[in-house]
Every structure is written in structure tokens, then in C-alpha cells.
Protein backbone atom coordinates (compact mmCIF):
# COMPACT_ATOMS: atom_id res chain seq x y z
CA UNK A 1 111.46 83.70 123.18
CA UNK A 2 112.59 86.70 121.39
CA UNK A 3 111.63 90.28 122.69
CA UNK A 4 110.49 90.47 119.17
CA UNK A 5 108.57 87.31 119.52
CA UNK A 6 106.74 88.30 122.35
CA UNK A 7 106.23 92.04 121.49
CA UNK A 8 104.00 90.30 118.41
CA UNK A 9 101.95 88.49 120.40
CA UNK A 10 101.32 91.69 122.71
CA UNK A 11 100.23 93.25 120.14
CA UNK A 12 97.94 90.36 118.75
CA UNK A 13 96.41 91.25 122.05
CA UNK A 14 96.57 94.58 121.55
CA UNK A 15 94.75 94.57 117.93
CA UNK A 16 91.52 92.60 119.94
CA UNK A 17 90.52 95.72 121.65
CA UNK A 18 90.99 98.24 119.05
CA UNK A 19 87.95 100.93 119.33
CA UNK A 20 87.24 99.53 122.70
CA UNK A 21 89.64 101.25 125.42
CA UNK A 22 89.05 105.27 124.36
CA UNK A 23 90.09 107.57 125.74
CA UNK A 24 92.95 105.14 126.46
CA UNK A 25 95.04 103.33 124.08
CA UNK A 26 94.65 100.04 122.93
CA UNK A 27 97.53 98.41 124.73
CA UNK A 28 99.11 94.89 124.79
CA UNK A 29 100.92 92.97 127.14
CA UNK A 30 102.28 89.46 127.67
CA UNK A 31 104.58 87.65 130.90
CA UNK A 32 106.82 85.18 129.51
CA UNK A 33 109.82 83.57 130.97
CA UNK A 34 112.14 81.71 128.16
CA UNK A 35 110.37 80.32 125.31
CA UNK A 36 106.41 80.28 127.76
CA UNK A 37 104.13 82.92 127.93
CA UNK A 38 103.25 83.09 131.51
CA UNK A 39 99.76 85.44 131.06
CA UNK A 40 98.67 88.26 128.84
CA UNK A 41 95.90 90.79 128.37
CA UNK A 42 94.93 94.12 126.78
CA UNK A 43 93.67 97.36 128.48
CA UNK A 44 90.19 96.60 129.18
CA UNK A 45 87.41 99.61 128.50
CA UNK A 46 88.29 103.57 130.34
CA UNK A 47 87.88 103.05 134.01
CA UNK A 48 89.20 99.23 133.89
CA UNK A 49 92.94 97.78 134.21
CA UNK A 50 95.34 98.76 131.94
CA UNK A 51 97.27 95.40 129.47
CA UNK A 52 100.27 95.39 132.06
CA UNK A 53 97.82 94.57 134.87
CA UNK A 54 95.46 92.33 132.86
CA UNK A 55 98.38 90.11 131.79
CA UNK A 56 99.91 89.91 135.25
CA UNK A 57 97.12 88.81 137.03
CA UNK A 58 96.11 86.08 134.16
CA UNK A 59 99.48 84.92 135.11
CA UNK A 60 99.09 84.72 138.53
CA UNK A 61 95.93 82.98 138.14
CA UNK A 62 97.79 80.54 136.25
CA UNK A 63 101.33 80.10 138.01
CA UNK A 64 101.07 81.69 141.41
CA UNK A 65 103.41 84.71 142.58
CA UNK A 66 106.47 82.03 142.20
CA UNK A 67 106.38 82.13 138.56
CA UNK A 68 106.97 85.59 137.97
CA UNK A 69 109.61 86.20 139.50
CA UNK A 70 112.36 87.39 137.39
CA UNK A 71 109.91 86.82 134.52
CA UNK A 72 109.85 88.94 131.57
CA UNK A 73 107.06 91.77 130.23
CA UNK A 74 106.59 92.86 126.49
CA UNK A 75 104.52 95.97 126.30
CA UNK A 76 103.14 97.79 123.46
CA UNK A 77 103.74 101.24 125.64
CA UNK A 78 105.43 102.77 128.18
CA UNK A 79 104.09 101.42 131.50
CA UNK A 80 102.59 104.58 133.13
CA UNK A 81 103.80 105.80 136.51
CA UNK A 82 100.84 107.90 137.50
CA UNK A 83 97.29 107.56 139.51
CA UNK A 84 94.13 107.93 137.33
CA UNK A 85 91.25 105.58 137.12
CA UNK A 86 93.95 102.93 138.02
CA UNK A 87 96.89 102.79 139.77
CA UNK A 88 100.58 103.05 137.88
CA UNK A 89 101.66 100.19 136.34
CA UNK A 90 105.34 100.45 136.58
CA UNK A 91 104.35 100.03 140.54
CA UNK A 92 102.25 96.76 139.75
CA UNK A 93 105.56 95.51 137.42
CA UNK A 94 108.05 96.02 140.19
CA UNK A 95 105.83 94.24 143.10
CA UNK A 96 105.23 91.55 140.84
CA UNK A 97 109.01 90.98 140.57
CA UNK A 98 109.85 91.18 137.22
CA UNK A 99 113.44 91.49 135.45
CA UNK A 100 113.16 92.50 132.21
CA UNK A 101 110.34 94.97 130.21
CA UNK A 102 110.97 95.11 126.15
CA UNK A 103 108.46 98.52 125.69
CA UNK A 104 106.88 99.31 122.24
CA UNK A 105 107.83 102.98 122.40
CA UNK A 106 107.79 105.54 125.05
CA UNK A 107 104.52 107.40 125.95
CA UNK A 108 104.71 111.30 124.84
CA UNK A 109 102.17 112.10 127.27
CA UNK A 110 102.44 114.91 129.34
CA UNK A 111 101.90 113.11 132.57
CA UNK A 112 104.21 110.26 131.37
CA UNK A 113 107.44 111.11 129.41
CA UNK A 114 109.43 108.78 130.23
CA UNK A 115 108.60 108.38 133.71
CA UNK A 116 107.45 104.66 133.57
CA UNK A 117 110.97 104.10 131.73
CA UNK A 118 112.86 106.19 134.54
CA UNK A 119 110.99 104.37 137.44
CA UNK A 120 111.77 101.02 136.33
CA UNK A 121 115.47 101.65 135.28
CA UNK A 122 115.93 102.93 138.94
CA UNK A 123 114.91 99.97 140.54
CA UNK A 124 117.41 98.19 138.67
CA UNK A 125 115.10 96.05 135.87
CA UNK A 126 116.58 96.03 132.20
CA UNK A 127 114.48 97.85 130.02
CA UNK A 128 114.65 98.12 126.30
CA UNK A 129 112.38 100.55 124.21
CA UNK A 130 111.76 100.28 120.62
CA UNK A 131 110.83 97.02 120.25
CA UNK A 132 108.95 96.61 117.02
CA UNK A 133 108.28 100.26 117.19
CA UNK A 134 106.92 101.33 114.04
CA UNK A 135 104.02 98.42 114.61
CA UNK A 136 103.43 99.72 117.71
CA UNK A 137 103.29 103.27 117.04
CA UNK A 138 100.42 102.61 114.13
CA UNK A 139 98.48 100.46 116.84
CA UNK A 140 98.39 103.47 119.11
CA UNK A 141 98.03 105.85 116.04
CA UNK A 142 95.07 107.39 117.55
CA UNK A 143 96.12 107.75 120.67
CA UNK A 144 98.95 109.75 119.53
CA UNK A 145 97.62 112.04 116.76
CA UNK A 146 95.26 112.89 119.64
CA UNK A 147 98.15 114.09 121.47
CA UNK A 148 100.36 115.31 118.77
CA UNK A 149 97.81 116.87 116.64
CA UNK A 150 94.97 117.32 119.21
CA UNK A 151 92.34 115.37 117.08
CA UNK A 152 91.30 111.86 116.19
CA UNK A 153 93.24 109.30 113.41
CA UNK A 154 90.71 109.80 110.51
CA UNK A 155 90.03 106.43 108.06
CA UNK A 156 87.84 107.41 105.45
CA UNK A 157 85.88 104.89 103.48
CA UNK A 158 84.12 105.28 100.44
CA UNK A 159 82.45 102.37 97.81
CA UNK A 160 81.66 103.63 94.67
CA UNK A 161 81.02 102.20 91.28
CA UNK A 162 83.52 101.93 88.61
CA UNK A 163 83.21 105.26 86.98
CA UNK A 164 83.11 106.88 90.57
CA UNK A 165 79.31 107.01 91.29
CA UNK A 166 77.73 105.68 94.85
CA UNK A 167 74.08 106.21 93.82
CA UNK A 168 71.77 106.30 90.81
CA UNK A 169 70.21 109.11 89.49
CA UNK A 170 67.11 107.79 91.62
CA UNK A 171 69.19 107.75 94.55
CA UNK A 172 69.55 103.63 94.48
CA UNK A 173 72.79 102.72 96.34
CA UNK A 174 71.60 99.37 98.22
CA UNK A 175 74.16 97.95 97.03
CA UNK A 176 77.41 99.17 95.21
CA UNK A 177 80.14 96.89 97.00
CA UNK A 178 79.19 93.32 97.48
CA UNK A 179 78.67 91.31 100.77
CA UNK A 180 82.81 90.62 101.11
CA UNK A 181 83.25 94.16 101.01
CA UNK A 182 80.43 95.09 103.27
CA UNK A 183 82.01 91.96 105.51
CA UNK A 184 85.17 94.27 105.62
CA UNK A 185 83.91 97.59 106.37
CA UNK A 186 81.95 95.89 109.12
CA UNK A 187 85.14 94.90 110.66
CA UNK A 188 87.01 98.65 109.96
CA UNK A 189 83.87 99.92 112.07
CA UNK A 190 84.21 97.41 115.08
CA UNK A 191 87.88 98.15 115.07
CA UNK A 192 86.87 102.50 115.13
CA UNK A 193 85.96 104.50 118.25
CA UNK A 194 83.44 105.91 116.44
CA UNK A 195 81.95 105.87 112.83
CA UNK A 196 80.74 109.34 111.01
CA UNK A 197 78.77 110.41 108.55
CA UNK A 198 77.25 113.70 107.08
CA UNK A 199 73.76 114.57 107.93
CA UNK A 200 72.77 114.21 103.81
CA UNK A 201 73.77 110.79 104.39
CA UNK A 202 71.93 110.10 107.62
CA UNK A 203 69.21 111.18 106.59
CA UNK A 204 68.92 109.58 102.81
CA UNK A 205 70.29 106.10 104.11
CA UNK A 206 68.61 106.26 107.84
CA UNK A 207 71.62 103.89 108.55
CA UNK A 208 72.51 102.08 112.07
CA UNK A 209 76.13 102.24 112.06
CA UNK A 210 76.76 99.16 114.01
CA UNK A 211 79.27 96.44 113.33
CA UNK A 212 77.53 93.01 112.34
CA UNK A 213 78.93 90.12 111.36
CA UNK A 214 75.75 88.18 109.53
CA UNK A 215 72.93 89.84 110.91
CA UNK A 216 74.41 89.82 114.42
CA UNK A 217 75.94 93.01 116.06
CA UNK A 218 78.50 92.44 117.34
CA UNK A 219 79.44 96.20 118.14
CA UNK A 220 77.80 99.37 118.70
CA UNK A 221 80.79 101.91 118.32
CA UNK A 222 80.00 105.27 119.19
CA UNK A 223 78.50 107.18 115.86
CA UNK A 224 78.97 111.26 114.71
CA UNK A 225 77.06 113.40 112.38
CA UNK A 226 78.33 116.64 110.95
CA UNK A 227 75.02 118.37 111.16
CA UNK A 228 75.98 121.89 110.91
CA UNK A 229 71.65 123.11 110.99
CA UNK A 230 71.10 120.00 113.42
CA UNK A 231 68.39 118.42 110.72
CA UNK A 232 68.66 115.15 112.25
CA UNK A 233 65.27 113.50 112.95
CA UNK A 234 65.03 112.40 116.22
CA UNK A 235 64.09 109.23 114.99
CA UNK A 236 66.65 108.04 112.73
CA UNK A 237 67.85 104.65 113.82
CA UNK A 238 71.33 105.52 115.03
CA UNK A 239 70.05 107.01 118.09
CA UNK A 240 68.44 103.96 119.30
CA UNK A 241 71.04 101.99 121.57
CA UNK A 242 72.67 102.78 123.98
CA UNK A 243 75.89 103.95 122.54
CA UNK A 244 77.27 107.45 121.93
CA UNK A 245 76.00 109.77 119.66
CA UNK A 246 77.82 113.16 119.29
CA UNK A 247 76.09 115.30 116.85
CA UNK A 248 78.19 118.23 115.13
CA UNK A 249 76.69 121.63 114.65
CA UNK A 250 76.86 125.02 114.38
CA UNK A 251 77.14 127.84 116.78
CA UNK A 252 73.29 128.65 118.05
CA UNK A 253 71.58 125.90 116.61
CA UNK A 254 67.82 125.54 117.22
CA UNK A 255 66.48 125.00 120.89
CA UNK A 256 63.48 122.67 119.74
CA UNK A 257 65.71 120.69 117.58
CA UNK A 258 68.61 120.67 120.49
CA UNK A 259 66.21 119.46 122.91
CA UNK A 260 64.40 116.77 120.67
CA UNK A 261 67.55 115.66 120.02
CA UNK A 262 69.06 115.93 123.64
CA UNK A 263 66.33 113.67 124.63
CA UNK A 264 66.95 111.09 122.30
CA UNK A 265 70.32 110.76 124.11
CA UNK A 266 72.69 112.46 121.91
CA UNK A 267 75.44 115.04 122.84
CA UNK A 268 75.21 118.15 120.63
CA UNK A 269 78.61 119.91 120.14
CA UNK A 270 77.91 122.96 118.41
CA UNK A 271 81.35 124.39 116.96
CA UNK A 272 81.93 127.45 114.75
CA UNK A 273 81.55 127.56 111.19
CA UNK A 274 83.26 128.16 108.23
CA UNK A 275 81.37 128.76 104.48
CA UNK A 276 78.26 127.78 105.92
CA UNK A 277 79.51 124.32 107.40
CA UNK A 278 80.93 123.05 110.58
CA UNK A 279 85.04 124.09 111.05
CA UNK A 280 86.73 120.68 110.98
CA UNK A 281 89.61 121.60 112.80
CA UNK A 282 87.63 122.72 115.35
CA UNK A 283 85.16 119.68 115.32
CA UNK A 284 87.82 117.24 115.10
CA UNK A 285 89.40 118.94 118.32
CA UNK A 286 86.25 118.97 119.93
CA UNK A 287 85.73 114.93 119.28
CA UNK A 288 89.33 114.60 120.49
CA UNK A 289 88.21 116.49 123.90
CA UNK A 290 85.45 114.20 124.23
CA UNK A 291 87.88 111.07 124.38
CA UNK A 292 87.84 109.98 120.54
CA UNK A 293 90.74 108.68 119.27
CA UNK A 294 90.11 107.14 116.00
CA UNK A 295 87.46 107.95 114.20
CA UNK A 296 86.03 106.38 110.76
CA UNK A 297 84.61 108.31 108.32
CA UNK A 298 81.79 106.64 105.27
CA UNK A 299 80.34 109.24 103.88
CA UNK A 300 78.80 111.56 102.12
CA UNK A 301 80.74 113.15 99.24
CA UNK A 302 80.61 116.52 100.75
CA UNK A 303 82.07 115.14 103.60
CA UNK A 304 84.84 113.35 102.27
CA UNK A 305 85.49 115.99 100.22
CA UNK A 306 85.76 118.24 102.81
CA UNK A 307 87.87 116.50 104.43
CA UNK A 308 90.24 116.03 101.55
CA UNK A 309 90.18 119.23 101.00
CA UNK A 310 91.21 120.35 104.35
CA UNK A 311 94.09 117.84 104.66
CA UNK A 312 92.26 115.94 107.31
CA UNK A 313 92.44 112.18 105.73
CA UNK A 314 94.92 110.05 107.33
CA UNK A 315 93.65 107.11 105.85
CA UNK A 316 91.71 106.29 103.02
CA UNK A 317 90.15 103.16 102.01
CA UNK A 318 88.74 103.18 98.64
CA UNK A 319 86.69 100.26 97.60
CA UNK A 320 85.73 99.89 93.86
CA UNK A 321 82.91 98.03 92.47
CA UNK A 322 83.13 96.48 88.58
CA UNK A 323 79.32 98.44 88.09
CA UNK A 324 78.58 101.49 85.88
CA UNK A 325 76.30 103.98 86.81
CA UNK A 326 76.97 106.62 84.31
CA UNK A 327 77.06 110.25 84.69
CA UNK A 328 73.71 111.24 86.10
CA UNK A 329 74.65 108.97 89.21
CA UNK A 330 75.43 110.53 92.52
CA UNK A 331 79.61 110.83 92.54
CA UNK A 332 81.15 109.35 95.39
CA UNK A 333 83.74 112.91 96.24
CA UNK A 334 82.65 116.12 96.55
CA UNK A 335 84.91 119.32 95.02
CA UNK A 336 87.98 119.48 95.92
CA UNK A 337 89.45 122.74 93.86
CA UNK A 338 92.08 121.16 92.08
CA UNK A 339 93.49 123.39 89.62
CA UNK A 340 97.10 121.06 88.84
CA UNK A 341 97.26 117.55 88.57
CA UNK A 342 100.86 117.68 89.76
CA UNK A 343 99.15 118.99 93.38
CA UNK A 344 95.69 116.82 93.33
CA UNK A 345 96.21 114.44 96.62
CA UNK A 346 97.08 110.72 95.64
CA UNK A 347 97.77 108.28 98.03
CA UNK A 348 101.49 107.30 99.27
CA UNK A 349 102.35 103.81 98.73
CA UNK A 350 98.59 101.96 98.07
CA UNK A 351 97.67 98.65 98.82
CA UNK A 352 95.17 97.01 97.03
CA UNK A 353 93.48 93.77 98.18
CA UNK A 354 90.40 91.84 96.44
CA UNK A 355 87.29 91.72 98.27
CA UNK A 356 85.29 89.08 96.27
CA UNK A 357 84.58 91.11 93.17
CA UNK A 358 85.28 93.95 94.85
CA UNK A 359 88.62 95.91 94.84
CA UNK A 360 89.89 98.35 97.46
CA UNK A 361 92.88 100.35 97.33
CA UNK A 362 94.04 102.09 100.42
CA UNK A 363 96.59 104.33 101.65
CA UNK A 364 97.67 107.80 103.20
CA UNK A 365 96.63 110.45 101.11
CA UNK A 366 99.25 113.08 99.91
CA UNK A 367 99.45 116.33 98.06
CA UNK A 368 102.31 118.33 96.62
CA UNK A 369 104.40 118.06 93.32
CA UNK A 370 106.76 115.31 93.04
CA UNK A 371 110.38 116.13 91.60
């Protein structure tokens, strides 16, 4: 088997557990030894064995000790050499007596750099980095804007109608994308640390923010709210399972609000403001502290918007539906001041794909003149 080879199907493994490992990285791992995979795993949720571990011991259940033995390891990341939660990898590689470790890319963290790489060189194993790198890399993209950039990766969604609109003039939006396209966003939200939305859409929508295939959930990702007054009703339905709920606001927001909303289980982060809103540098760092890593944004207009605006989209998914809504409809985007079309953002190579009669187009969004 090719290091290539096996680097794809540790990342198959690694693609399982996206959303599901933060603060960690959503790492993959496989043991094979010529053209047989041996064992192989992904890091399990924070506090659990990381995918180097995981796919050892599946193939020591399997083979016994004997087996690995000058086996080979493809690894989406740099096998860490430290003590956290768990105990350093590169250790667990060495007793296990492996020979060879083709690595994703290196780990930039501060406690890592290299280290993993070093350890294992020294004890005489042949290492190669770079293996399918650029895959890797976007796997862990969260993981390292977090460290590069101190916040989350940012994918934001929007469905609107074909002139732009994602309401009525009543306020109607149930439903502007149809169920293929709904089937799709429920898989970009199982696949996200967390999913956000504004506090005008909260509250119009009341929506759950879980990840269902059918009508079974089959996820509960942690959920934000850019609430900058904290008007959240301690009722609305996101607050009612068990997971997170971090709720952005303002500096000084109201006690009796705090505390309703406290005691519904949610974490208020109240962050400084700019123009009357919520900084989103400074909430995005703050989400970042709290062990986000990618984070999936749906809505509202201001929002997105906002976001736009700011520079703050690393993604965007943009799903259009063949239905007119005219004018007097909600619009999907809030302002975003541009005075040049040769400087509005676009998006940098897009990618469209049908969703039944549904079409999204995706990509990284851009600005600046192009000579």
C-alpha cells in the first residue's frame, strides 16, 4: 500500500469525527503493513485517546503485539510528544514497535513543533511529512485557524430564493430550499462544532439547531447566539438538551436576563461592542478560548452581513432556490457598504452542486480588484 493510499483512508477516518473531538483536532490514523491495514481509528471526544492510539489498539485487538512490529502508521498530524488528557503518542508509536510514520503535516502548536517528528526520527523510525498535505491541512482547518488566527473556521450558510429573499413580506420562510437541501445542511451542521445564529433569527424561527437525518437527531452540536442585549427567551428550544449553548453579548448585560438564562444552562460571554453590536473579532476569539474550532454560521442577514463585512467568512455556502419572492420579501444579506464592484467580495474558485431543485454554490469569499 502506498503512503498515499493509506494517508486516504486515515483521513476517511478522520472526516467521521468531524465536529466531534473540539478542542482537539479531528485526527486519522491507520496500521498497515504491505498492502493490509492492520487497525485504525480517529481521536475520540476531548479527554479520550487520540487516532494514533485508537488505531493501535484496534490492531492489537485484532493481530496481537506480533503484528505490529515493524508495521507502518499513516497519520493525518504530527503525533504529539507531550502529557495532557492523554499521554504522547509518539511514546505509544515507539513501544508499539513501529518502522515507518507517513504524517499529514507537522503540528504548529506551541507545545508541539516538531517535537513528535524529532522524537521519532531519534529513535531511528523513517518518517515522512507531507503526505497528502493540502487534504490534511483543510481537515484540520479549524484546528489551525484557531491557532494561526486565534478564532474558529467560519462556514456560512444561507438559502434564499431566486431573487435573493429568505422570507415573505409576512415573514413565511418554512420553506425556501427543499428537503435535499435541508438533507445537506443537516449534514454541514453534524460535521460543525457548533452552529450560530443571530438573536433576530432565534427568536423569529425558535429553531433547534440539531442535526437530523429524517426526523431522527442524530447530533446535538453545540449552538451560539450573537445576542448583543441578551433578548433570548429562556425558553426557546435550543436550550433544551444537554449540549452547549454559548450566548454572545454585550459588556453589562442585564442580571435578570443573565440569570434566567444562566439557569437554563447556557454560558453567557459578554464581549465589547462595536456600533451597537457585539465586536466579532473579539467574539470569535472568545469562542476560540472556549475550545471552538469550527463554527457554522445560518443566519440572519445582519449576521452574515456582518460578517462579510468584517472579512470573517472563510467559507460560504450559498444555496439557491428556483422561487420568487419579490421585493417586499425579507433579503437574505444584510449591508455590506460596497461602493465598487471591482472591490464587492466574490468567491474564489466556486463549486456548484445540485441539490434536487436546489442549487448551491460555494466557495472562499474574496475582496480586492483583480488586474
Amino acid at each position: 500500500m502506498t503512503p498515499e493510499r493509506a494517508m486516504r483512508l486515515a483521513l476517511d477516518r478522520a472526516r467521521r469525527v468531524r465536529g466531534r473531538t473540539w478542542p482537539n483536532p479531528p485526527v486519522g490514523a491507520v496500521v498497515y503493513r504491505g498492502k493490509r491495514v492492520l487497525g485504525g481509528g480517529a481521536t475520540r471526544a476531548a479527554g479520550g485517546p487520540h487516532a494514533e492510539i485508537v488505531a493501535i489498539e484496534a490492531a492489537l485487538r485484532r493481530h496481537g503485539a506480533r503484528a505490529l512490529r515493524g508495521a507502518s502508521l499513516a497519520v493525518t498530524l504530527e503525533p504529539c510528544s507531550h502529557t495532557g488528557r492523554t499521554g504522547p503518542c509518539s511514546e505509544a508509536v515507539l513501544e508499539a514497535g513501529i518502522r515507518r510514520v507517513d504524517v499529514g503535516h507537522r503540528d504548529p502548536s506551541p507545545h508541539a513543533g516538531g517535537r513528535g517528528l524529532r522524537r521519532l526520527r531519534a529513535a531511528g523510525l523513517e518518517v515522512r511529512t507531507g503526505v497528502l498535505e493540502a487534504e490534511c491541512r483543510e481537515q484540520h482547518r479549524g484546528f489551525l485557524s484557531v491557532l494561526e488566527r486565534g478564532r474558529p473556521f467560519v462556514s456560512l450558510k444561507l438559502a434564499a430564493s431566486l431573487d435573493g429573499r429568505i422570507a415573505t413580506r409576512r415573514g413565511d420562510s418554512r420553506w425556501i430550499s427543499g428537503p435535499a437541501a435541508r438533507a445537506w445542511v443537516h449534514r454541514l451542521r453534524a460535521a460543525s462544532d457548533a452552529v450560530a445564529v443571530g438573536v433576530g433569527t432565534a427568536r423569529a424561527d425558535d429553531p433547534a439547531l440539531t442535526a437530523r437525518r429524517g426526523e431522527r437527531i442524530v447530533r446535538s452540536p453545540a449552538r451560539v447566539v450573537f445576542d448583543t442585549r441578551l433578548r433570548l427567551p429562556p425558553d426557546a428550544r435550543l436550550l433544551t438538551d444537554d449540549a452547549p449553548v454559548f450566548i454572545v453579548c454585550g459588556l453589562r448585560p442585564p442580571a435578570a436576563r443573565l440569570r434566567a438564562l444562566e439557569a437554563e444552562g447556557a454560558r453567557v460571554l459578554p464581549v465589547r461592542t462595536a456600533a451597537g453590536r457585539v465586536h466579532l473579532v473579539t467574539a470569535l476569539r472568545r469562542l476560540a478560548r472556549e475550545g471552538l474550532t469550527e463554527l457554522l454560521v445560518e443566519g440572519g442577514g445582519k449576521l452574515a452581513g456582518s460578517l462579510l463585512r468584517a472579512g470573517l467568512v472563510d467559507e460560504l455556502h450559498w444555496v439557491v432556490s428556483p422561487k420568487l419572492v419579490g421585493g417586499d420579501g425579507a433579503a437574505a444579506l444584510g449591508p455590506l457598504g460596497v461602493g465598487r464592484l471591482a472591490v464587492a467580495p466574490r468567491l474564489a474558485s466556486p463549486r456548484i452542486r445540485r441539490l434536487g431543485e436546489d442549487v448551491c454554490i460555494s466557495g472562499r469569499p474574496t475582496t480586492g480588484e483583480r488586474g
